[in-house]
C-alpha atoms as a PDB file:
ATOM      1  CA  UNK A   1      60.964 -20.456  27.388  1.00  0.00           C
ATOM      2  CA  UNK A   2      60.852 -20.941  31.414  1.00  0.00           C
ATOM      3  CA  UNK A   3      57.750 -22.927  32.553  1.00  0.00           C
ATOM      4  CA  UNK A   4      55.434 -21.085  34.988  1.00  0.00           C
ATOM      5  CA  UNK A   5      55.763 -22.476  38.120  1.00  0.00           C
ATOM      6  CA  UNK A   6      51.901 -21.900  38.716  1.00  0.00           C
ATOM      7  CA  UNK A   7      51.759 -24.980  41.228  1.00  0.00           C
ATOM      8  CA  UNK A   8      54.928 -23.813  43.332  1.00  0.00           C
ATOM      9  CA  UNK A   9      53.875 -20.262  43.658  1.00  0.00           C
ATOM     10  CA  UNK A  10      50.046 -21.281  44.554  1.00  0.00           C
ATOM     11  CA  UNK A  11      51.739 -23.431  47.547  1.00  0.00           C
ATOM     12  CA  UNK A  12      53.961 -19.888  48.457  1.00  0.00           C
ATOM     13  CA  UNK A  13      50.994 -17.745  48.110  1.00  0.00           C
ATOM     14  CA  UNK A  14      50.174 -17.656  51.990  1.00  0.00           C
ATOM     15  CA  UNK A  15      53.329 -17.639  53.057  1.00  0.00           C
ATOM     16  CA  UNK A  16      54.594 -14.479  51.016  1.00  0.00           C
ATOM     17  CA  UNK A  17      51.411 -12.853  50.718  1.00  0.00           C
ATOM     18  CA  UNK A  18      51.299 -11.016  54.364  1.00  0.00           C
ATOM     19  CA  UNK A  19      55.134 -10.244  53.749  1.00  0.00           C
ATOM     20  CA  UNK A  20      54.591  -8.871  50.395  1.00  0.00           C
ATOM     21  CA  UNK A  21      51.960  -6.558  50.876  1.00  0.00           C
ATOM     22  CA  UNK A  22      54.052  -4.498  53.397  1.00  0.00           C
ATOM     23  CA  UNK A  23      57.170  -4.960  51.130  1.00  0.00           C
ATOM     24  CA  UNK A  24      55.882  -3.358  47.754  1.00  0.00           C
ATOM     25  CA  UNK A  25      55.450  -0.330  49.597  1.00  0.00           C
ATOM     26  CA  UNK A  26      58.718   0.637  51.234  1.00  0.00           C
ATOM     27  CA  UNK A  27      61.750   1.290  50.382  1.00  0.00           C
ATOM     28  CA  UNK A  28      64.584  -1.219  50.312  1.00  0.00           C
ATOM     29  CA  UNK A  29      67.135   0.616  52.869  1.00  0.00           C
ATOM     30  CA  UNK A  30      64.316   0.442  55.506  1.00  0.00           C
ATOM     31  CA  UNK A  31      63.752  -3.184  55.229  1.00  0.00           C
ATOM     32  CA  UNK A  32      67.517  -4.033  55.014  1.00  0.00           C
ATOM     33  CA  UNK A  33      68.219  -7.472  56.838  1.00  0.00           C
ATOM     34  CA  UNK A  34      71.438  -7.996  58.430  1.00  0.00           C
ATOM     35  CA  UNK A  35      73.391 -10.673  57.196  1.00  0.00           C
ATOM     36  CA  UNK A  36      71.354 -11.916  54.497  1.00  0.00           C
ATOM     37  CA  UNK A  37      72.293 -11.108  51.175  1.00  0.00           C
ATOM     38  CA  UNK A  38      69.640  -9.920  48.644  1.00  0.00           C
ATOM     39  CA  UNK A  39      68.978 -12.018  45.991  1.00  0.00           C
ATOM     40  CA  UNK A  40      66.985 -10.304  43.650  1.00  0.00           C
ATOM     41  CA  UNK A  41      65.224  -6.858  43.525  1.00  0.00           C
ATOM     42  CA  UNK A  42      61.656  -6.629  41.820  1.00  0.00           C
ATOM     43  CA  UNK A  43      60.467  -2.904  40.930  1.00  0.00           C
ATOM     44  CA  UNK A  44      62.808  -1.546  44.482  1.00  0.00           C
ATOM     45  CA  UNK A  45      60.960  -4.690  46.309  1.00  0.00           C
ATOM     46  CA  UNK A  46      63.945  -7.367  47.912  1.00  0.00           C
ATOM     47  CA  UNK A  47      63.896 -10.606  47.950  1.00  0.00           C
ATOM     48  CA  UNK A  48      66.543 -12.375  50.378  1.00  0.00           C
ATOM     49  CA  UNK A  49      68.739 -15.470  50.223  1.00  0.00           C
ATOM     50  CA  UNK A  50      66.816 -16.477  53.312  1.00  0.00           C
ATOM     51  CA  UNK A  51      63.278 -16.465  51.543  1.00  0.00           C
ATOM     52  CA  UNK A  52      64.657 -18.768  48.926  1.00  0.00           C
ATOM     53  CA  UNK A  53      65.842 -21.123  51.406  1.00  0.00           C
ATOM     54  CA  UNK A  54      62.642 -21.185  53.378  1.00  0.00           C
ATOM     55  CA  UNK A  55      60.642 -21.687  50.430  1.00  0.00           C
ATOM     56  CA  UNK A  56      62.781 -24.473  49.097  1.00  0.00           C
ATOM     57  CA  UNK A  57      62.555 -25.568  52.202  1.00  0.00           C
ATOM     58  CA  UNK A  58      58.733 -25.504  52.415  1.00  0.00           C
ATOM     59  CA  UNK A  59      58.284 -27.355  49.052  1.00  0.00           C
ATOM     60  CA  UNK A  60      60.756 -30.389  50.114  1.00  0.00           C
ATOM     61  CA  UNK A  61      63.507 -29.207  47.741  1.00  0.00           C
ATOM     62  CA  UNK A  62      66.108 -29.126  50.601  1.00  0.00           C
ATOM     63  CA  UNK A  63      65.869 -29.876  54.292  1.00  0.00           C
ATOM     64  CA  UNK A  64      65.448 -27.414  56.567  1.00  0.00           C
ATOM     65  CA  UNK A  65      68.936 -25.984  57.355  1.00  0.00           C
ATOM     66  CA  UNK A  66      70.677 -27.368  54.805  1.00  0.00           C
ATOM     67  CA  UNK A  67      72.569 -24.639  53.037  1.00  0.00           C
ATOM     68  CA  UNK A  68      71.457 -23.619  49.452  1.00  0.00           C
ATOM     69  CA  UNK A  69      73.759 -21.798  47.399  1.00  0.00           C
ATOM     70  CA  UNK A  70      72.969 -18.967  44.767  1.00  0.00           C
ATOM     71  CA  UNK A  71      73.555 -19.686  41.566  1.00  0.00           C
ATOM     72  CA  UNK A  72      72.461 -23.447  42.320  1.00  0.00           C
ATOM     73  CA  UNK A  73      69.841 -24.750  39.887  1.00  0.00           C
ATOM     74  CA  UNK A  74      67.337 -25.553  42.777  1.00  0.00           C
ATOM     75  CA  UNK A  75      68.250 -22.109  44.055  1.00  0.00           C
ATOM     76  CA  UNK A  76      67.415 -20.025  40.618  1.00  0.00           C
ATOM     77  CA  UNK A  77      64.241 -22.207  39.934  1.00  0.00           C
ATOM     78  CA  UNK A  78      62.863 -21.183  43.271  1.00  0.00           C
ATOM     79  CA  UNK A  79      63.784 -17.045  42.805  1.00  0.00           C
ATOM     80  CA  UNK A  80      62.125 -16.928  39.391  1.00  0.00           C
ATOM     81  CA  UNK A  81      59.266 -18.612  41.614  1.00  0.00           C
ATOM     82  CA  UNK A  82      59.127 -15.816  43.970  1.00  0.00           C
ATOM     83  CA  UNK A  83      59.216 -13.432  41.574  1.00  0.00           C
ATOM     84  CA  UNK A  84      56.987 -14.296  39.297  1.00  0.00           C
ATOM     85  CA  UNK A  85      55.067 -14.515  43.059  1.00  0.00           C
ATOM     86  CA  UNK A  86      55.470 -10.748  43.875  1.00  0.00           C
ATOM     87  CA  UNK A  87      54.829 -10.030  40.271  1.00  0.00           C
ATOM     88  CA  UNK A  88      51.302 -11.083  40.838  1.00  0.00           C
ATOM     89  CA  UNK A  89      51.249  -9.303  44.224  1.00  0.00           C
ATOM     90  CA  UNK A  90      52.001  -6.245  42.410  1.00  0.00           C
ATOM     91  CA  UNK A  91      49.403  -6.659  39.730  1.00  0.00           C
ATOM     92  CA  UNK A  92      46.531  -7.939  42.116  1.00  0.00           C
ATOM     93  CA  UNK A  93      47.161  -4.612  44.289  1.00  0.00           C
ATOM     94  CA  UNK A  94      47.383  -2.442  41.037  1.00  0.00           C
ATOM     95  CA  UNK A  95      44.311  -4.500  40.516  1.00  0.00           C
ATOM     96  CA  UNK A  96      42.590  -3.331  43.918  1.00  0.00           C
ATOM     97  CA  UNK A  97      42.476  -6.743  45.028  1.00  0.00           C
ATOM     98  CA  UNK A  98      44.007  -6.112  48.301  1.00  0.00           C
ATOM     99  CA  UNK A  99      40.819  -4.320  49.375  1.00  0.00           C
ATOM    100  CA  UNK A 100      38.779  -7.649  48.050  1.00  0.00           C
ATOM    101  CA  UNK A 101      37.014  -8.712  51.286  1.00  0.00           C
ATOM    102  CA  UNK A 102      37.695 -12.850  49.695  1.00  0.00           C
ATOM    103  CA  UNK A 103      41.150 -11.465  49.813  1.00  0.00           C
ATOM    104  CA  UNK A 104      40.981 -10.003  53.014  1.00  0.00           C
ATOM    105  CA  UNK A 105      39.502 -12.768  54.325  1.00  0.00           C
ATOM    106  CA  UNK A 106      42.252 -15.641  52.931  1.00  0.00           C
ATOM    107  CA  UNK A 107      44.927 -12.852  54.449  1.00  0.00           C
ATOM    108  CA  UNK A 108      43.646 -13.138  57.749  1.00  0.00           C
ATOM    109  CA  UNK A 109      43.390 -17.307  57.659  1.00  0.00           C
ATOM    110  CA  UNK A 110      47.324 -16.764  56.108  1.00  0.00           C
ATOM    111  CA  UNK A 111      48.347 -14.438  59.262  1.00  0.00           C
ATOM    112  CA  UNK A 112      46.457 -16.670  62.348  1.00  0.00           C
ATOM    113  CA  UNK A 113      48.527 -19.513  60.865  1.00  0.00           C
ATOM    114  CA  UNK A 114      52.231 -17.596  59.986  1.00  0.00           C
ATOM    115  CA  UNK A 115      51.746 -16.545  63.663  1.00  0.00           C
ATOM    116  CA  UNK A 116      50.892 -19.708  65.041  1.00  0.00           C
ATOM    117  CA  UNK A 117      53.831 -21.594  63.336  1.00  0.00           C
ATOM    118  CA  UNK A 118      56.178 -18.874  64.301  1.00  0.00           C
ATOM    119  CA  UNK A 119      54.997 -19.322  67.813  1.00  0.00           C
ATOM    120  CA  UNK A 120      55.734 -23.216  67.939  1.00  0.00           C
ATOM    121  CA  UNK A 121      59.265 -22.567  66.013  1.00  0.00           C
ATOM    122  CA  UNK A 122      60.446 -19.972  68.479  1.00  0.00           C
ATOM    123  CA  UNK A 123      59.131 -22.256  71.941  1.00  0.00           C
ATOM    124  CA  UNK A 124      61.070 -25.525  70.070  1.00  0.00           C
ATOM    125  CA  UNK A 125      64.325 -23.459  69.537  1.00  0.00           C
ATOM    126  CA  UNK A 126      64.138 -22.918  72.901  1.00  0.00           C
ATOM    127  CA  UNK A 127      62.676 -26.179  74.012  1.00  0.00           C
ATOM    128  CA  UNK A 128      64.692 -28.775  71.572  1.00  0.00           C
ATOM    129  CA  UNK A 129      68.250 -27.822  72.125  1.00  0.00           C
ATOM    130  CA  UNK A 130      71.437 -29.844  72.765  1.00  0.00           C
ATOM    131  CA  UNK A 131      71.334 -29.381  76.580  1.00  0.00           C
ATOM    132  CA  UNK A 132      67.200 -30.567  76.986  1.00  0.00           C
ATOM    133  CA  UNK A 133      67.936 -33.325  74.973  1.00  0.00           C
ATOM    134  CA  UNK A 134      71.062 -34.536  77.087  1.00  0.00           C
ATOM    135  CA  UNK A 135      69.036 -34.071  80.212  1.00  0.00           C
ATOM    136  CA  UNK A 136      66.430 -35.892  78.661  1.00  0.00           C
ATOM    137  CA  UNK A 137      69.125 -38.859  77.441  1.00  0.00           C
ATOM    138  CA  UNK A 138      70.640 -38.876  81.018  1.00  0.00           C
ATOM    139  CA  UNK A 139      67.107 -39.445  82.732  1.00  0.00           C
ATOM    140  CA  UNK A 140      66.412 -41.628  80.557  1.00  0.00           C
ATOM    141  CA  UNK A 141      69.817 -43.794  81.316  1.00  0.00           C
ATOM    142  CA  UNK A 142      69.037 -43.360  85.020  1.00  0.00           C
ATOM    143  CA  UNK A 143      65.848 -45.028  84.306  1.00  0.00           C
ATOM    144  CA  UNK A 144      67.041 -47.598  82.526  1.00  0.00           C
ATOM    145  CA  UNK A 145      69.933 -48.796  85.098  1.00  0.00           C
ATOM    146  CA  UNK A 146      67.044 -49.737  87.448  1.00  0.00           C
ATOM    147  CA  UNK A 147      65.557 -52.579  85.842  1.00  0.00           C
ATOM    148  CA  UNK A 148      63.793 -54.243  82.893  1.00  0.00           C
ATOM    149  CA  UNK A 149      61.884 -51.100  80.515  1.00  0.00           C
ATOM    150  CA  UNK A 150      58.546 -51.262  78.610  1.00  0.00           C
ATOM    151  CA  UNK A 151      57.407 -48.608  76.509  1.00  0.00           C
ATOM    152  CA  UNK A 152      53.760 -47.752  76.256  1.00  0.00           C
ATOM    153  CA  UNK A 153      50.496 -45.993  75.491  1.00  0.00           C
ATOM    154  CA  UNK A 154      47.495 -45.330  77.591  1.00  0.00           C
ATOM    155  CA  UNK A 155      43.787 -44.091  77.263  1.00  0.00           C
ATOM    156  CA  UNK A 156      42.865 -42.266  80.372  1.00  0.00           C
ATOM    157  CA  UNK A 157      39.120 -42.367  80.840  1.00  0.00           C
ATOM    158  CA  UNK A 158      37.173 -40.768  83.841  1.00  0.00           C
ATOM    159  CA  UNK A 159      34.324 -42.873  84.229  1.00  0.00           C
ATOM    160  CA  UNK A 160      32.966 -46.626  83.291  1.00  0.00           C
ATOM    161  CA  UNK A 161      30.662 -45.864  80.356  1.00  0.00           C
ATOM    162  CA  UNK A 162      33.459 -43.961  78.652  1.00  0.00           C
ATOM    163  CA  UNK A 163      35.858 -47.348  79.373  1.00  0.00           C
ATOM    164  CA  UNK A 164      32.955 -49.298  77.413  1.00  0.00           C
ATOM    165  CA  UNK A 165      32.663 -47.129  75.135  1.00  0.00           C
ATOM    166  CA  UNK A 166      36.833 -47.259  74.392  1.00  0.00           C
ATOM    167  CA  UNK A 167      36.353 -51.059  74.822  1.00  0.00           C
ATOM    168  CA  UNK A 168      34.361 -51.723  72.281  1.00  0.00           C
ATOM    169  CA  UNK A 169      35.960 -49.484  69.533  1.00  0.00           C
ATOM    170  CA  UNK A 170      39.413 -51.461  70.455  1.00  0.00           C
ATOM    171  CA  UNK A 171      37.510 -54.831  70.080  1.00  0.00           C
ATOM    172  CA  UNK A 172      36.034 -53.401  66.634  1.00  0.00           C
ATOM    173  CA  UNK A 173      39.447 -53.407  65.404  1.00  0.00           C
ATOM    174  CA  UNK A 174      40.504 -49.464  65.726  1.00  0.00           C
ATOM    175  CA  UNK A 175      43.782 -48.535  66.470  1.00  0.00           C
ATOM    176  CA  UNK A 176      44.982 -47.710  70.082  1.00  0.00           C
ATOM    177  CA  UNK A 177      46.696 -44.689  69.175  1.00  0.00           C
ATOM    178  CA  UNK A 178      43.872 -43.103  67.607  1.00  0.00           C
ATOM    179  CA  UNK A 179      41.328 -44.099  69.831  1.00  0.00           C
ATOM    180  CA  UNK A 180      43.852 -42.888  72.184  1.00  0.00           C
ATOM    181  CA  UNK A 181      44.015 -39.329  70.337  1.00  0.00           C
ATOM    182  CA  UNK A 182      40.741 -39.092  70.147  1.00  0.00           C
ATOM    183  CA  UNK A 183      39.023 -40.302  73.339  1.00  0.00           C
ATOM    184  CA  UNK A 184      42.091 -40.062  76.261  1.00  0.00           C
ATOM    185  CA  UNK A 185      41.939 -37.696  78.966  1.00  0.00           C
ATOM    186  CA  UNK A 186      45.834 -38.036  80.109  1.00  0.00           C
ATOM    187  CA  UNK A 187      49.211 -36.843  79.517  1.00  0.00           C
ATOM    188  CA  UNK A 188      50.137 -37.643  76.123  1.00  0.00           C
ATOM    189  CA  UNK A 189      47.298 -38.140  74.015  1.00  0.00           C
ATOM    190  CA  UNK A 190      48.295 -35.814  71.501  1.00  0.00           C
ATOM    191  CA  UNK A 191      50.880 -38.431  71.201  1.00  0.00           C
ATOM    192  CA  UNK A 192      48.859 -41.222  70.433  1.00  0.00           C
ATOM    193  CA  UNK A 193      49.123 -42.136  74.469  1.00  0.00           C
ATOM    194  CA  UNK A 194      52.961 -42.837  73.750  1.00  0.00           C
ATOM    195  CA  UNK A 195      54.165 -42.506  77.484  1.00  0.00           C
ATOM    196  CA  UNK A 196      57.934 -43.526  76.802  1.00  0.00           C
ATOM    197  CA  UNK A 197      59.830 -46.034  78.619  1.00  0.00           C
ATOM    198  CA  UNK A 198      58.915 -46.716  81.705  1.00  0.00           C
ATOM    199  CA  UNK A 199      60.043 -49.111  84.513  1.00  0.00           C
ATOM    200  CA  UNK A 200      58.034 -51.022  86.882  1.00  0.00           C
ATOM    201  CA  UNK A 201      58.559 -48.654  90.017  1.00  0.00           C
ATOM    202  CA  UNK A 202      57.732 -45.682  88.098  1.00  0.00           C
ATOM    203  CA  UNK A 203      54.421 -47.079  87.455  1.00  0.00           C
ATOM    204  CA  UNK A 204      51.398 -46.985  89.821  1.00  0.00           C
ATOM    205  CA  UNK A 205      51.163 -49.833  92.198  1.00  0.00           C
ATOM    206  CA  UNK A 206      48.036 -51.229  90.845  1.00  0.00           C
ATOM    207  CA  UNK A 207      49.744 -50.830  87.290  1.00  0.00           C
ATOM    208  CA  UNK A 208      53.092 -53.086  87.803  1.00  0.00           C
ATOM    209  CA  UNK A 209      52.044 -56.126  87.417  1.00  0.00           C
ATOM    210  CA  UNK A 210      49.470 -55.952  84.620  1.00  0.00           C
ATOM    211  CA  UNK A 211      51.517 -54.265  82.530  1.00  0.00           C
ATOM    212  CA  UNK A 212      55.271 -56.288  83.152  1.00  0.00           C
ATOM    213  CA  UNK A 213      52.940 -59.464  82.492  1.00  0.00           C
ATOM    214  CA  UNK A 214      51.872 -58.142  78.981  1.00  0.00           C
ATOM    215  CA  UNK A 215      53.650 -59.395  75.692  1.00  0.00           C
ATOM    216  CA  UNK A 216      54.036 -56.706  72.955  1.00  0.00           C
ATOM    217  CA  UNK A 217      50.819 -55.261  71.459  1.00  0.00           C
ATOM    218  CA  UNK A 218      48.876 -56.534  74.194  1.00  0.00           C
ATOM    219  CA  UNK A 219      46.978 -54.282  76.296  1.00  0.00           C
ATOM    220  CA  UNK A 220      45.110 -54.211  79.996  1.00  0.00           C
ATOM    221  CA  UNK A 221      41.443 -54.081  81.009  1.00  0.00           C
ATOM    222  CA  UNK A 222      41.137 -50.789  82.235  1.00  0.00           C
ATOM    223  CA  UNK A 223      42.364 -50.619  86.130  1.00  0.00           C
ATOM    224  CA  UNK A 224      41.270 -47.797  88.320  1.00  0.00           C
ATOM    225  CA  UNK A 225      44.441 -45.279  89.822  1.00  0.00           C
ATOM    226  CA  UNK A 226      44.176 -41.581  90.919  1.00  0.00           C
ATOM    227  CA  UNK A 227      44.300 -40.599  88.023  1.00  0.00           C
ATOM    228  CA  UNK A 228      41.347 -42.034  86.400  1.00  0.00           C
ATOM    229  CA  UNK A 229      40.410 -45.765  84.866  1.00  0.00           C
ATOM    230  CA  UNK A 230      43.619 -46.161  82.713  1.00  0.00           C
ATOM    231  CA  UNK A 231      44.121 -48.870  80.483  1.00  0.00           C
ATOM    232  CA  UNK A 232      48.070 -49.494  79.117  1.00  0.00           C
ATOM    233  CA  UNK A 233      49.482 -51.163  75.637  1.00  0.00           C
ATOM    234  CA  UNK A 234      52.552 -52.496  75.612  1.00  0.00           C
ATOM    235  CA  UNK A 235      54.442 -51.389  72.614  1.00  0.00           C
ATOM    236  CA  UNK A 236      57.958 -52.570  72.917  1.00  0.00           C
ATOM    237  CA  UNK A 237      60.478 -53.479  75.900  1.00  0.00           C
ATOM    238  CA  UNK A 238      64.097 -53.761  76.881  1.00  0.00           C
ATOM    239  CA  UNK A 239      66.864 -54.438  79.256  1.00  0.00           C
ATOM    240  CA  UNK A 240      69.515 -52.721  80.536  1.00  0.00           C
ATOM    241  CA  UNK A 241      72.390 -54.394  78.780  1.00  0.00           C
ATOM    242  CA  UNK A 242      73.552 -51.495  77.453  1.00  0.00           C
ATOM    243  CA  UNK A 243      73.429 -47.406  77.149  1.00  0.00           C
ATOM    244  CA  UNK A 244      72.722 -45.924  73.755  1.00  0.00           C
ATOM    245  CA  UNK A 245      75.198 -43.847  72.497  1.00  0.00           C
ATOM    246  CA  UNK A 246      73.308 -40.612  72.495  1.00  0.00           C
ATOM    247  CA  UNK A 247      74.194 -39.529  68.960  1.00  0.00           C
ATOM    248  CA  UNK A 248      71.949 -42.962  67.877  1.00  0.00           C
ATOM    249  CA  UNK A 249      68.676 -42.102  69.760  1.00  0.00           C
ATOM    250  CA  UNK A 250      69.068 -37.891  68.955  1.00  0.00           C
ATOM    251  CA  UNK A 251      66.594 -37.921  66.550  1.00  0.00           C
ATOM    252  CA  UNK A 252      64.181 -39.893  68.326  1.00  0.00           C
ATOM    253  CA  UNK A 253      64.490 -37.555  71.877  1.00  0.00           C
ATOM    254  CA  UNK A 254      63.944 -34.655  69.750  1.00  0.00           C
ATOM    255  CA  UNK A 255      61.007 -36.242  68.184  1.00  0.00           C
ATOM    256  CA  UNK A 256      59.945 -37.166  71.781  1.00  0.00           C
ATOM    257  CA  UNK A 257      60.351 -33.412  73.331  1.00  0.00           C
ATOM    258  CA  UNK A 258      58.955 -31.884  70.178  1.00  0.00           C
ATOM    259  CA  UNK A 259      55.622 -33.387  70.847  1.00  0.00           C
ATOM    260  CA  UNK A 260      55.552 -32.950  74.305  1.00  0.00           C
ATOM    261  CA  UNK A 261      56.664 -29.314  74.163  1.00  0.00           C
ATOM    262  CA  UNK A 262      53.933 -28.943  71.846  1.00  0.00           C
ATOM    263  CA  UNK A 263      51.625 -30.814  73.951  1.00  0.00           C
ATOM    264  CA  UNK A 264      52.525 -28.683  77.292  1.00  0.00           C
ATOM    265  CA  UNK A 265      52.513 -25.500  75.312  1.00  0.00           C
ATOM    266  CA  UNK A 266      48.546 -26.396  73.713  1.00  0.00           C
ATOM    267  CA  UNK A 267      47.315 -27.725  77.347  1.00  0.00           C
ATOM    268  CA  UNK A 268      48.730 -24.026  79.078  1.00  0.00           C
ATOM    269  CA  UNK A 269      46.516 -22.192  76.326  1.00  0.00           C
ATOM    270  CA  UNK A 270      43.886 -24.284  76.270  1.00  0.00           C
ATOM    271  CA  UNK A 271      43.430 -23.968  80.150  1.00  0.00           C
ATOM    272  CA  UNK A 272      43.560 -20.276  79.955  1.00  0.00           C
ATOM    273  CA  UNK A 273      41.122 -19.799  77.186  1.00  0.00           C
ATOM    274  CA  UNK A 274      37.711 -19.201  77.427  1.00  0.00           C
ATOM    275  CA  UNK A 275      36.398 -21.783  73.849  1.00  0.00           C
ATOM    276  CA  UNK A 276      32.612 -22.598  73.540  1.00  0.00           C
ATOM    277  CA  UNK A 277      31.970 -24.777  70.954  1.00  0.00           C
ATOM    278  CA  UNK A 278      28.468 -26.832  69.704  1.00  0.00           C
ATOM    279  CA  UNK A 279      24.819 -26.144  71.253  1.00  0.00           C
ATOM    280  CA  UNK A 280      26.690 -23.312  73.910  1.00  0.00           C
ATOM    281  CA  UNK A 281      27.412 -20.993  71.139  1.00  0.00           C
ATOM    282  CA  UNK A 282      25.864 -17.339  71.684  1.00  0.00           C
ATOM    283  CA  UNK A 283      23.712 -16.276  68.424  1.00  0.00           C
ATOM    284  CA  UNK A 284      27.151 -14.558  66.266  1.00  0.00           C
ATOM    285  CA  UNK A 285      26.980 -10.432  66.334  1.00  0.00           C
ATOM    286  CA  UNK A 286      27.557  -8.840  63.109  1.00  0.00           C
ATOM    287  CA  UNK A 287      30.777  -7.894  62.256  1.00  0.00           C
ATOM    288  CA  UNK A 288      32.490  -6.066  59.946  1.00  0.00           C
ATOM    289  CA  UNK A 289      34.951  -7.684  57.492  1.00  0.00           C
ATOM    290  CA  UNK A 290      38.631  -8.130  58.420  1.00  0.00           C
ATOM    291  CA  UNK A 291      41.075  -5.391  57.212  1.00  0.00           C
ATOM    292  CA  UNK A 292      44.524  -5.373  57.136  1.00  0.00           C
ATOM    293  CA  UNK A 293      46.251  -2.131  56.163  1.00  0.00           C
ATOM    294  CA  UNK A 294      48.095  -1.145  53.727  1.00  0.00           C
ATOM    295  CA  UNK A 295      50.731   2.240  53.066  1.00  0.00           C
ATOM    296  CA  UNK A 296      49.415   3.983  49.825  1.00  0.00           C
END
């Protein structure tokens, strides 16, 4: 007998459940993907190649791309997953419990966060690609040809009691990066305060010399610029002996953009959004339940 895969389909039970409540409903032909070959069919209901790949993917059975083919053990284990999934889709909305307000509720948490991912996975595709990563490699090599490179982090800080306060946290033994994360008001905290490679022009005047003098892992008292009382770890350097080939430091510029796309994209909406959070929140109105419809 097959062994329920009760922990696998708990993991895939936000993921299909927004996708599966439209699906039991319709008819195949109008839901017909392009391209992607059906891989099973559950009471008229389709399930694709591409859903088996993406949910192997989520569950760290194959990277993401990496082809998976059917008939594949990895491939059949994770379709009798999926349907034994919209099996008990089908039986919860026999059941009613689509109109559950605890349902309703977990299927609006599932759709804020299928919409957010989709969101950053669409900006990256356009973002992380071949061509930005090139530029990215030649600016870097530009950079490099003009003179010895350290890479670093910085906490940003706006006034002197906040510098104390980051002070004495570092001296307590915390890490830079998350104090960094937590406390930094500059460009790449999201990042730990990883600012790259940098050379000594590109820095602020009043930041050359402190930080060229500093041996790796050591860090400055924080110095006042425009932008703020700044205070900069050295985490690694290098010379300009040599260019990288740019197949060997791929991964790491993609890692690189993919935070800072990230990080541009969050900043843009967090500027235009109106958020109140703590003691300024308004008394809450009340409101009716979330619904999400459903074709009878």
């Amino acid at each position: 007998m097959r062994q329920p895969l009760i922990t696998f389909l708990l993991c895939c039970a936000a993921m299909s459940a927004m996708s599966a409540c439209a699906e039991q409903t319709q008819a195949p032909a109008e839901i017909l993907r392009d391209g992607d070959p059906l891989a099973a069919m559950v009471d008229g209901s389709p399930i694709y190649a591409s859903d088996v790949r993406r949910a192997a993917a989520s569950e760290g059975l194959i990277a993401q791309g990496e082809r998976l083919p059917p008939g594949s053990p990895v491939f059949e284990r994770t379709l009798d997953a999926l349907v034994d999934q919209r099996l008990l889709m089908e039986d919860a909305v026999r059941s009613e419990l689509d109109r559950d307000p605890e349902a309703l509720r977990r299927l609006s948490v599932a759709r804020e966060r299928i919409l957010g991912n989709l969101r950053v996975e669409r900006m990256l595709a356009e973002e992380v690609t071949d061509e930005k990563l090139r530029a990215l490699y030649e600016a870097q090599n530009r950079i490099a040809a003009t003179g010895p490179e350290r890479r670093i982090r910085q906490i940003v800080v706006a006034d002197e009691a906040s510098a104390v306060a980051v002070t004495q946290q570092l001296e307590a033994g915390e890490d830079f990066a998350d104090v960094a994360t937590a406390l930094s008001m500059g460009e790449g905290a999201e990042r730990g305060g990883d600012m790259g490679w940098t050379t000594r022009g590109a820095l602020p005047p009043e930041l050359r010399g402190p930080v060229f003098a500093l041996a790796d892992g050591a860090r400055t008292a924080f110095i006042k610029t425009a932008d703020g009382l700044v205070m900069t770890q050295v985490t690694d350097r290098r010379s300009p002996d040599g260019v990288s080939n740019f197949e060997d430091v791929r991964e790491d510029l993609a890692r690189f953009r993919t935070f800072q796309a990230v990080e541009e994209l969050m900043t843009g909406l967090r500027k235009d959004a109106e958020i109140v959070r703590g003691d300024n929140l308004p008394a809450p109105d009340p409101k009716p339940e979330p619904t999400i419809e459903t074709t009878e």
